[in-house]
C-alpha atoms as a PDB file:
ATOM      1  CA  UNK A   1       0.000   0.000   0.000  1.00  0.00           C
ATOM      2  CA  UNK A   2       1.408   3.029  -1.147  1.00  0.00           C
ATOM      3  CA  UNK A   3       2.146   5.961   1.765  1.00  0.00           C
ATOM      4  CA  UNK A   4       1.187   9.839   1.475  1.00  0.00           C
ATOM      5  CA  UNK A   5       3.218  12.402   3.642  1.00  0.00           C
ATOM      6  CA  UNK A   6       1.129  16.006   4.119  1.00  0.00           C
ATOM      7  CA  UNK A   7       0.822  18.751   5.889  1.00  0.00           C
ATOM      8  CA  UNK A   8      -2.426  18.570   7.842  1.00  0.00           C
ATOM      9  CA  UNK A   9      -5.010  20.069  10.583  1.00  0.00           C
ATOM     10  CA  UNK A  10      -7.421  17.824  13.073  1.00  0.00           C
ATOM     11  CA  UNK A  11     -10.722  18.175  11.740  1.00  0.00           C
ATOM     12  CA  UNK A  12     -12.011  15.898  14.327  1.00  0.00           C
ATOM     13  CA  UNK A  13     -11.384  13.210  16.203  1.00  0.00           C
ATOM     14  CA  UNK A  14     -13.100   9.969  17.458  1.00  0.00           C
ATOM     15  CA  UNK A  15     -11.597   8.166  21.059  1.00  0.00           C
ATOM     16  CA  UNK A  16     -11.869   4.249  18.902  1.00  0.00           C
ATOM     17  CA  UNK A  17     -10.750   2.561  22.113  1.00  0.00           C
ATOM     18  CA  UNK A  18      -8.359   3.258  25.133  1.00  0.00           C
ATOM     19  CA  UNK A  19      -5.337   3.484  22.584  1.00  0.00           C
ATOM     20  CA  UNK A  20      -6.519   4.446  18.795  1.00  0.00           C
ATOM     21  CA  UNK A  21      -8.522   7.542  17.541  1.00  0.00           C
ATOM     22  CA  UNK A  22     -10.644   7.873  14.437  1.00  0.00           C
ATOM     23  CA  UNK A  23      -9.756  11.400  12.814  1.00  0.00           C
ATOM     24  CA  UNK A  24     -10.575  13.541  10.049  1.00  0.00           C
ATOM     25  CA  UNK A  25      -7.866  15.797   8.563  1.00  0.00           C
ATOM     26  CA  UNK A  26      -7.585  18.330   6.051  1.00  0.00           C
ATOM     27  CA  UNK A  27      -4.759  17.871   4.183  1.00  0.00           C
ATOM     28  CA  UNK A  28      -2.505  19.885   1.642  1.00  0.00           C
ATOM     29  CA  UNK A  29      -2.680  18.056  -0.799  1.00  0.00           C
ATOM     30  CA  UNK A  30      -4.882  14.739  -0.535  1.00  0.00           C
ATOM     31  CA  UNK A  31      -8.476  17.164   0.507  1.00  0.00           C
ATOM     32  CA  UNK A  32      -9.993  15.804   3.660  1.00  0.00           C
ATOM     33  CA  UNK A  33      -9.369  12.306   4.912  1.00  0.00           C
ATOM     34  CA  UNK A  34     -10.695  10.360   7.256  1.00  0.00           C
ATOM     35  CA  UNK A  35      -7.830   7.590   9.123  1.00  0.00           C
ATOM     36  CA  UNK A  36      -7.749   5.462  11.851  1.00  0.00           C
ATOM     37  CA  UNK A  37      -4.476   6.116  14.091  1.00  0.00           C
ATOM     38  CA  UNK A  38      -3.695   2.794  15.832  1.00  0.00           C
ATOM     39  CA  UNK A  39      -2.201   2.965  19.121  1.00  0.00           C
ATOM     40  CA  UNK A  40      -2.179   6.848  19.223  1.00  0.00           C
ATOM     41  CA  UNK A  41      -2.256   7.131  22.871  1.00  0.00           C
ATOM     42  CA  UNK A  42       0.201   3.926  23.623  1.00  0.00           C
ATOM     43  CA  UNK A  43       3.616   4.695  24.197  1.00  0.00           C
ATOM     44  CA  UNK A  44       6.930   2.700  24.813  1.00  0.00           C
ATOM     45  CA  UNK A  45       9.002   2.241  27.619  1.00  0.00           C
ATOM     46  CA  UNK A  46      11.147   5.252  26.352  1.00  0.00           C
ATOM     47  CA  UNK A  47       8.009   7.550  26.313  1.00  0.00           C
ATOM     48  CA  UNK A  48       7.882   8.081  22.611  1.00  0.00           C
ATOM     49  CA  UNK A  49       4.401   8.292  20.425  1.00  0.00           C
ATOM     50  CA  UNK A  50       4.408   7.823  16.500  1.00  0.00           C
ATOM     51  CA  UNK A  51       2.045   9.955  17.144  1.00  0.00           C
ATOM     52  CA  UNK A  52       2.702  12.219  19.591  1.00  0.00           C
ATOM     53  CA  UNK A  53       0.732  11.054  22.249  1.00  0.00           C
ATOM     54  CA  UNK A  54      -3.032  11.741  20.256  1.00  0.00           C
ATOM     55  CA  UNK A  55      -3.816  13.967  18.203  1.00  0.00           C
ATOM     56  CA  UNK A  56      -6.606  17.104  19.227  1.00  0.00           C
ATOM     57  CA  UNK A  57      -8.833  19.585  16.953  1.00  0.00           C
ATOM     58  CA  UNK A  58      -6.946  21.610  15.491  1.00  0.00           C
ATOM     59  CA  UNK A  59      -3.471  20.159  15.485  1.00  0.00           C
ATOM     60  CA  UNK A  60      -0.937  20.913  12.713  1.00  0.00           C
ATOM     61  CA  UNK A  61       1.155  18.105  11.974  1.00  0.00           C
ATOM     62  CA  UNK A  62       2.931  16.422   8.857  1.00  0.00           C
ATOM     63  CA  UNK A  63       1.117  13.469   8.649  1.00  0.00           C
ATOM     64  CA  UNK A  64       1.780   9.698   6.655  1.00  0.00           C
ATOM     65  CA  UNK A  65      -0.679   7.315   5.902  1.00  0.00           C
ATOM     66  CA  UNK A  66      -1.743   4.875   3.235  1.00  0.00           C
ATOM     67  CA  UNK A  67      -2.861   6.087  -0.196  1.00  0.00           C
ATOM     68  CA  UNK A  68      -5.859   4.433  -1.609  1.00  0.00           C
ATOM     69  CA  UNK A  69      -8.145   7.001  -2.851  1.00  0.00           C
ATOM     70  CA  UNK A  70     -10.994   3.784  -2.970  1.00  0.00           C
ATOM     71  CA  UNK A  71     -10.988   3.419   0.880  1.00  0.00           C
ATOM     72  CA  UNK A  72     -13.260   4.858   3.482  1.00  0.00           C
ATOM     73  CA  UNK A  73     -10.230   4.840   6.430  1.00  0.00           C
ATOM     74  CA  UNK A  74      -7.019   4.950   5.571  1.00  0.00           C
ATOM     75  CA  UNK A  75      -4.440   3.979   8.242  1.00  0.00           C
ATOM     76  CA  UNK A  76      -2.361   6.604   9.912  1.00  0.00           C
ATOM     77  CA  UNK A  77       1.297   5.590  10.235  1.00  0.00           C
ATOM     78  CA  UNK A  78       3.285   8.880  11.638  1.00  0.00           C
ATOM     79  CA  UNK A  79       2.453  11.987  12.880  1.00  0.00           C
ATOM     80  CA  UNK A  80       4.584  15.002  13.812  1.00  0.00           C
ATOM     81  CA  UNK A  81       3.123  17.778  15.521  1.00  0.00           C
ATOM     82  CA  UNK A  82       4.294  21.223  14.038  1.00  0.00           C
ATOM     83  CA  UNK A  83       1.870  23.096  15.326  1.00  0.00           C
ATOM     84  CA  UNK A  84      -0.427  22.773  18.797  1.00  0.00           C
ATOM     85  CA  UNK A  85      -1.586  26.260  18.566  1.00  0.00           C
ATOM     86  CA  UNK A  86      -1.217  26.754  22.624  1.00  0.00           C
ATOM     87  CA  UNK A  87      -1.614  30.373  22.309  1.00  0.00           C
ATOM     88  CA  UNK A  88      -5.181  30.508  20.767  1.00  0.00           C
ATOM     89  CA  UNK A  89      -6.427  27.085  23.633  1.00  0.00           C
ATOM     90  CA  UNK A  90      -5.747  29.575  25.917  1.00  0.00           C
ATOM     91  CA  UNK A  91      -8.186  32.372  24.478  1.00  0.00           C
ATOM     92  CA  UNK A  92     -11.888  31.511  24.468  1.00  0.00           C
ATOM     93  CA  UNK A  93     -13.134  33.713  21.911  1.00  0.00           C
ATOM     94  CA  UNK A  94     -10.253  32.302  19.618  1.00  0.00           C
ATOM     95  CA  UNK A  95     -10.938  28.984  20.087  1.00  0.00           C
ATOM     96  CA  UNK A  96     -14.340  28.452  19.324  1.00  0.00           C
ATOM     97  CA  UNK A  97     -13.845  31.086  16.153  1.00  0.00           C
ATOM     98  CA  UNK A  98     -11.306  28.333  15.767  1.00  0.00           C
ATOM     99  CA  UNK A  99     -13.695  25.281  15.874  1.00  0.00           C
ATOM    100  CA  UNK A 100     -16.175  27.198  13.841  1.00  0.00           C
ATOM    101  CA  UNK A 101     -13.729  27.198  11.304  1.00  0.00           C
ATOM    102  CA  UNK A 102     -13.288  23.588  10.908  1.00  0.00           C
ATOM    103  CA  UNK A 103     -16.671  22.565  11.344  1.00  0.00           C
ATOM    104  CA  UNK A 104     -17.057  24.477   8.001  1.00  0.00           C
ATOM    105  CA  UNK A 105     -14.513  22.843   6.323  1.00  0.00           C
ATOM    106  CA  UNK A 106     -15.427  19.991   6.993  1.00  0.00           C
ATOM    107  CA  UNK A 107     -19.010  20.460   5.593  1.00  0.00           C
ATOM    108  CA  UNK A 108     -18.247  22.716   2.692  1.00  0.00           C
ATOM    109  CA  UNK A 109     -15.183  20.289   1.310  1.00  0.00           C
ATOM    110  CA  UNK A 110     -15.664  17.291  -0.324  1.00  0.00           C
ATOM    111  CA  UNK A 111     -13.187  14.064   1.034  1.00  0.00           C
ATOM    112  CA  UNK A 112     -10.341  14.139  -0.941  1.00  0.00           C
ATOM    113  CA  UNK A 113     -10.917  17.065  -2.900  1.00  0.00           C
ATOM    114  CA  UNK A 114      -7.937  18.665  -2.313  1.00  0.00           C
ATOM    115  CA  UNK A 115      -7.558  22.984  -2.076  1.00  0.00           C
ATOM    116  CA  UNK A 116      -3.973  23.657  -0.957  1.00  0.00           C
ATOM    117  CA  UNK A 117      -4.815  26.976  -1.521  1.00  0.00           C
ATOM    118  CA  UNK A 118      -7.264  27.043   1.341  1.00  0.00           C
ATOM    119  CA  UNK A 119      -5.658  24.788   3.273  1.00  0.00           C
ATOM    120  CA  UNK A 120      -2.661  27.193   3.436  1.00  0.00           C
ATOM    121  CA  UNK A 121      -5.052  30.222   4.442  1.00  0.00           C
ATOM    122  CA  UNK A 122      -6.809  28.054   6.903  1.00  0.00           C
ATOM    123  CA  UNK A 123      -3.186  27.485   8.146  1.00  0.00           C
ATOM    124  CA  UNK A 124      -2.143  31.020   8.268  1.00  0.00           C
ATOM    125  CA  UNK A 125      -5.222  32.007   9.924  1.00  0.00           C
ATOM    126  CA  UNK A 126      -5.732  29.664  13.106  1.00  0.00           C
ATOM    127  CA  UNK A 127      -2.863  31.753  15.087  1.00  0.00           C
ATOM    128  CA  UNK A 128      -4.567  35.124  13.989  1.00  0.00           C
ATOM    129  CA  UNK A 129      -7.205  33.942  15.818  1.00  0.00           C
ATOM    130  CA  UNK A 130      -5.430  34.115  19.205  1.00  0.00           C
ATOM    131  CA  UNK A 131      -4.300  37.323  18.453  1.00  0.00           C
ATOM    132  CA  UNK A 132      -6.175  41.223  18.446  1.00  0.00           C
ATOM    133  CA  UNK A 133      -6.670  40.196  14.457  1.00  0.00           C
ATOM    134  CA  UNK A 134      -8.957  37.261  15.169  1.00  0.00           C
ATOM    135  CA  UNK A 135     -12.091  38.903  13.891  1.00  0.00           C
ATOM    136  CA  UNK A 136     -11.272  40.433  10.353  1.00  0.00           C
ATOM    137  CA  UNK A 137      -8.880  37.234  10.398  1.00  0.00           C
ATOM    138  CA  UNK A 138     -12.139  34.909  10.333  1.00  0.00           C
ATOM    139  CA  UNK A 139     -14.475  36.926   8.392  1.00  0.00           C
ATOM    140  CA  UNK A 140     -11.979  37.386   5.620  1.00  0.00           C
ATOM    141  CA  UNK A 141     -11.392  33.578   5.558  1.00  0.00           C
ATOM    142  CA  UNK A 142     -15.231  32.425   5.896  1.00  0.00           C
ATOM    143  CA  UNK A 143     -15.417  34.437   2.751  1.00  0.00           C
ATOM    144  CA  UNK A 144     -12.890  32.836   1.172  1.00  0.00           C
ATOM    145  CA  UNK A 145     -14.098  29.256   1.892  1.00  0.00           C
ATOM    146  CA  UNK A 146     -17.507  29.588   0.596  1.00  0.00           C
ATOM    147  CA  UNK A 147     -15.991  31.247  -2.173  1.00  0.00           C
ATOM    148  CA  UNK A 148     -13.731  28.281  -2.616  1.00  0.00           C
ATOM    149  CA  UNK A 149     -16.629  25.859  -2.128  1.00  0.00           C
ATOM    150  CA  UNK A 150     -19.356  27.535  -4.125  1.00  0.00           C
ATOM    151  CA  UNK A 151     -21.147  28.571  -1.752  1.00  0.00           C
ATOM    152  CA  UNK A 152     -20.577  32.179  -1.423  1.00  0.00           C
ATOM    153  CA  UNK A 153     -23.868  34.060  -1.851  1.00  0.00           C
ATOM    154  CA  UNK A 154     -24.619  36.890  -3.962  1.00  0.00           C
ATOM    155  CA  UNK A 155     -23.198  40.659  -2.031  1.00  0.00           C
ATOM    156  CA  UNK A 156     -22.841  42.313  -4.597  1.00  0.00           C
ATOM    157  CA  UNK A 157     -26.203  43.062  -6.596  1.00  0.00           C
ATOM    158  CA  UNK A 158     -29.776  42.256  -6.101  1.00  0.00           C
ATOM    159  CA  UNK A 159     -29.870  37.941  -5.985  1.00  0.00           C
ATOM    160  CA  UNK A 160     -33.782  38.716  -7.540  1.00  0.00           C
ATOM    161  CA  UNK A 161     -33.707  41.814  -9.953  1.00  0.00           C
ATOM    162  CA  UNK A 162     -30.084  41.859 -10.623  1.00  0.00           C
ATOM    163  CA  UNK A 163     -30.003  45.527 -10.003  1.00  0.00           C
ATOM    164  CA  UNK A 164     -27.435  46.992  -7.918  1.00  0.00           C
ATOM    165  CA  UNK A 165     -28.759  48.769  -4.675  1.00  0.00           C
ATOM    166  CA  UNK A 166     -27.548  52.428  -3.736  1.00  0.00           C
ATOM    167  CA  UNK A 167     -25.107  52.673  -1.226  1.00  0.00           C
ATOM    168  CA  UNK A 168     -27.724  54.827   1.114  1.00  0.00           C
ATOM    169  CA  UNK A 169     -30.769  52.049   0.538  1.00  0.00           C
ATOM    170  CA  UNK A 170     -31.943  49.584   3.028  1.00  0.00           C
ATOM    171  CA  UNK A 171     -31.184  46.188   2.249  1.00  0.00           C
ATOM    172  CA  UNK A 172     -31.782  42.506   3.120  1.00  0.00           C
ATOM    173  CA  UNK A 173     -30.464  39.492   2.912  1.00  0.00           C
ATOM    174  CA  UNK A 174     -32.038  35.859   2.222  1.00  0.00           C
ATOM    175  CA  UNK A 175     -31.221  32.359   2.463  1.00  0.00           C
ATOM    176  CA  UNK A 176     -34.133  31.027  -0.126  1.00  0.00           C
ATOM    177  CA  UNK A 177     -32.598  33.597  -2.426  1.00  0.00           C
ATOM    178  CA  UNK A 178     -28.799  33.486  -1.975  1.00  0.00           C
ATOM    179  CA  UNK A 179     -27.880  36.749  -1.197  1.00  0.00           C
ATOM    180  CA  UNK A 180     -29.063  40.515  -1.087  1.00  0.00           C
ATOM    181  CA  UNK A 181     -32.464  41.605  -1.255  1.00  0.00           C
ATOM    182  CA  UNK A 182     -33.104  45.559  -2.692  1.00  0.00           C
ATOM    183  CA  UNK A 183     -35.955  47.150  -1.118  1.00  0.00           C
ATOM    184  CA  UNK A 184     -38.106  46.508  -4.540  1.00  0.00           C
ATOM    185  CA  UNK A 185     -37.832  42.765  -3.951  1.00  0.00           C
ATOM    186  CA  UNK A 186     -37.846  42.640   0.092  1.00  0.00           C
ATOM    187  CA  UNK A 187     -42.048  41.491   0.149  1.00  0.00           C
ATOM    188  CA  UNK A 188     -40.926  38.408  -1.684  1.00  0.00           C
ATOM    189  CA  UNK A 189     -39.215  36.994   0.288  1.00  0.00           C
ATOM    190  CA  UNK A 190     -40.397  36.037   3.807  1.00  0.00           C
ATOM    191  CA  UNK A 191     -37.111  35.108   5.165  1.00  0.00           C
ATOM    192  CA  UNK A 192     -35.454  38.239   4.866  1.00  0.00           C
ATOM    193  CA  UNK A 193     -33.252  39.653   7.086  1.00  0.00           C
ATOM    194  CA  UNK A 194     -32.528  42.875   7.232  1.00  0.00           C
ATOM    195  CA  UNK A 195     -28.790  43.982   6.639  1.00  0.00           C
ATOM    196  CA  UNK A 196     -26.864  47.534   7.411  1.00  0.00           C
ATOM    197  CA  UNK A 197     -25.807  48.511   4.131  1.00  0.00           C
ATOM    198  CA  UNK A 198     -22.326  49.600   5.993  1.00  0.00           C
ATOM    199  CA  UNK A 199     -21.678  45.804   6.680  1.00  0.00           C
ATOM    200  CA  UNK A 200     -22.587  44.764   3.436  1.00  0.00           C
ATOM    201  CA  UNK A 201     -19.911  47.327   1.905  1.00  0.00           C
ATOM    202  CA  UNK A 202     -17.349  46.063   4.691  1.00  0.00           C
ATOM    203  CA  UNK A 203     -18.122  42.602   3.239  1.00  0.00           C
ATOM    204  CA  UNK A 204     -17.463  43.709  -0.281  1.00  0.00           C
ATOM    205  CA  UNK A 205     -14.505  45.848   0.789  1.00  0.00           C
ATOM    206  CA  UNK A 206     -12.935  42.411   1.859  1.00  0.00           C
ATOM    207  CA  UNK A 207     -13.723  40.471  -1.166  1.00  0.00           C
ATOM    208  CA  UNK A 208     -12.076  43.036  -3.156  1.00  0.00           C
ATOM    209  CA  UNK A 209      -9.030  43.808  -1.377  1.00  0.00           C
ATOM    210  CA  UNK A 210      -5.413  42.965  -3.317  1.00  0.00           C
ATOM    211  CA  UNK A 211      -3.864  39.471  -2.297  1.00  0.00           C
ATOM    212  CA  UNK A 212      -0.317  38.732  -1.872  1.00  0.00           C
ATOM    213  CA  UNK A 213       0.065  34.802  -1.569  1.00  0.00           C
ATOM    214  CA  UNK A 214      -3.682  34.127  -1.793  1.00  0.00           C
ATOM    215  CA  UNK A 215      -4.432  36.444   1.380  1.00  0.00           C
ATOM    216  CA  UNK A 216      -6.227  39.366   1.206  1.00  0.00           C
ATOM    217  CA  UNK A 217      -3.803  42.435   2.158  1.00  0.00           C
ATOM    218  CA  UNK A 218      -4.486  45.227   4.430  1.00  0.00           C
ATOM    219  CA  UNK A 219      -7.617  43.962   6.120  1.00  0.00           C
ATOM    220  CA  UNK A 220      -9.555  46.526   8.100  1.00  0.00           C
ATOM    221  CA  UNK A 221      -9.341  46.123  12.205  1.00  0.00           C
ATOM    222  CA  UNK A 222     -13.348  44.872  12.798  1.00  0.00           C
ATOM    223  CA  UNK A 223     -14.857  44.618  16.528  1.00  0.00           C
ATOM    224  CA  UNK A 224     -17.515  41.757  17.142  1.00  0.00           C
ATOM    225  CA  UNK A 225     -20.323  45.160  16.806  1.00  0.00           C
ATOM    226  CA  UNK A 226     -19.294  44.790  12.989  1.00  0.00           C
ATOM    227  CA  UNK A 227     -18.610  40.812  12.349  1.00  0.00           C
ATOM    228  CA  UNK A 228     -21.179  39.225  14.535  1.00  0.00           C
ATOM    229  CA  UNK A 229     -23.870  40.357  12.384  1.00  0.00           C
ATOM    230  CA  UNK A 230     -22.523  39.314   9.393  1.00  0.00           C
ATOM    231  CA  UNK A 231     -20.932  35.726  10.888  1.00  0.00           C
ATOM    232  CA  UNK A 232     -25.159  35.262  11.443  1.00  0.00           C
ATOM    233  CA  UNK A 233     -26.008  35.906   7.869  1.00  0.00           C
ATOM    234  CA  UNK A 234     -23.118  33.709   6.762  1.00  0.00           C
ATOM    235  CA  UNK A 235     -23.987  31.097   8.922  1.00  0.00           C
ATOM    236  CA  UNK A 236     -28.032  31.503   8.481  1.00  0.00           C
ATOM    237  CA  UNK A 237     -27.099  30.655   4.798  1.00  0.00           C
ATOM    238  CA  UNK A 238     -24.716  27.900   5.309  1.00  0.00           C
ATOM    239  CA  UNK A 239     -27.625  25.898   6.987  1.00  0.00           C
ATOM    240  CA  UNK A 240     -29.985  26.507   4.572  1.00  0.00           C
ATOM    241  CA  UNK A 241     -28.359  25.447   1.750  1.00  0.00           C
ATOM    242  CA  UNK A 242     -26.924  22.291   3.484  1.00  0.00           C
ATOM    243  CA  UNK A 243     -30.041  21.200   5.538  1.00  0.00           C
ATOM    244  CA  UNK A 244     -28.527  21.058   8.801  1.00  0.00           C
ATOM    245  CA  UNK A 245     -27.922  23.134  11.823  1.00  0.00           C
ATOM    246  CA  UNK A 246     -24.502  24.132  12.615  1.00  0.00           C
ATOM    247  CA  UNK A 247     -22.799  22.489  15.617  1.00  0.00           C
ATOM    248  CA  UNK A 248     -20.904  25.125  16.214  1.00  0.00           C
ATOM    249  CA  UNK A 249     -22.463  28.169  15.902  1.00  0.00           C
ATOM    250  CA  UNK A 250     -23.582  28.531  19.243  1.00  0.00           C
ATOM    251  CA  UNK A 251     -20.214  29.332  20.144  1.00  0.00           C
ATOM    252  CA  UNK A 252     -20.198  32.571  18.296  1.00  0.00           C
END
């Protein structure tokens, strides 16, 4: 059976028995797989771990294991933690901005579809989130994964007439619809939601700004006042076009 080494993060993970874990990664280059990781908590008598001991959500490591694009669990053979990200487990807000994040990957990305693109902005962006940057951090790169995935709604024009709103008019947002609502169209749709047309631009601004790298460049310093309200949009639309409540999203 033919081995794969990549860089990867811990989806989630699955306690198998006292010694093995079940775990989903997102990978560089192989898209999200699922392996089982026999023996991760066993050690020798010398104390060392091909696998560090377990992994835990979130982990960066260089991961090995078997290749066979046909199978439903591949086995993990090695891990090497590069990455524990100790500075964001210690910041609450962080953390579950972090979790949020990989609950949507894992949702939004098909298994082994791989988007080292994303993967390397995902990668980047999990320490911003410990940091004073954590908010613009996440918006900028929920935007970029639905983008990624095909999911990202319609922000910039009208998602019924086409038309594009003035920047003084009230607008809306739905989930039926897939984006913004102009005031013409707002009685159509019963699931609107209203939306301050200075967010909106904010949102726009971000989509638009220059990337260096595949990250957006010069993003503006955002409080939760400015990305809670759009995180609920985001996330309102997310479940409706999947079918399923979000996990997650209680932590925001």
């Amino acid at each position: 059976m033919p081995l794969a080494s990549d860089r990867s993060l811990c989806l989630n993970r699955i306690e198998y028995s006292e010694t093995s874990q079940i775990l989903t990664l997102f990978s560089r280059n192989h898209g999200i797989v699922r392996v089982l990781a026999k023996g991760a908590h066993r050690r020798t008598k010398a104390g060392a771990s091909r696998f560090d001991g377990g992994l835990d959500l979130l982990d960066l490591g260089q991961a090995v294991f078997t290749d066979d694009p046909k199978a439903d669990l591949a086995t993990l053979t090695e891990w090497k933690l590069l990455d524990g990200h100790l500075a964001l487990r210690q910041t609450l807000r962080g953390l579950r901005l972090g979790l949020y994040a990989i609950e949507l990957v894992s949702l939004l990305i098909e298994i082994r579809d791989p988007h080292p693109e994303l993967f390397d902005r995902l990668a980047s962006t999990v320490p911003e989130l410990a940091t004073d940057k954590r908010e613009e951090a996440m918006l900028a790169w929920e935007l970029d994964l639905l983008k990624e995935s095909g999911y990202l709604p319609e922000l910039f024009v009208c998602a019924s007439c086409g038309e594009t709103p003035k920047a003084d008019e009230k607008v809306y947002f739905s989930s039926t619809r897939g984006g913004l609502i102009c005031p013409k169209c707002e009685r159509q749709f019963s699931d609107r939601m209203p939306l301050d047309s200075r967010l909106l631009r904010l949102a726009q601004s971000i989509l638009r700004l220059p990337r260096a790298n595949g990250a957006p460049q010069r993003l503006p310093q955002l409080t939760r006042k400015q990305t809670d309200p759009l995180n609920n949009i985001l996330a309102e639309h997310i479940t409706h076009t999947l079918g399923r409540k979000l996990r997650s999203r209680s932590y925001l």
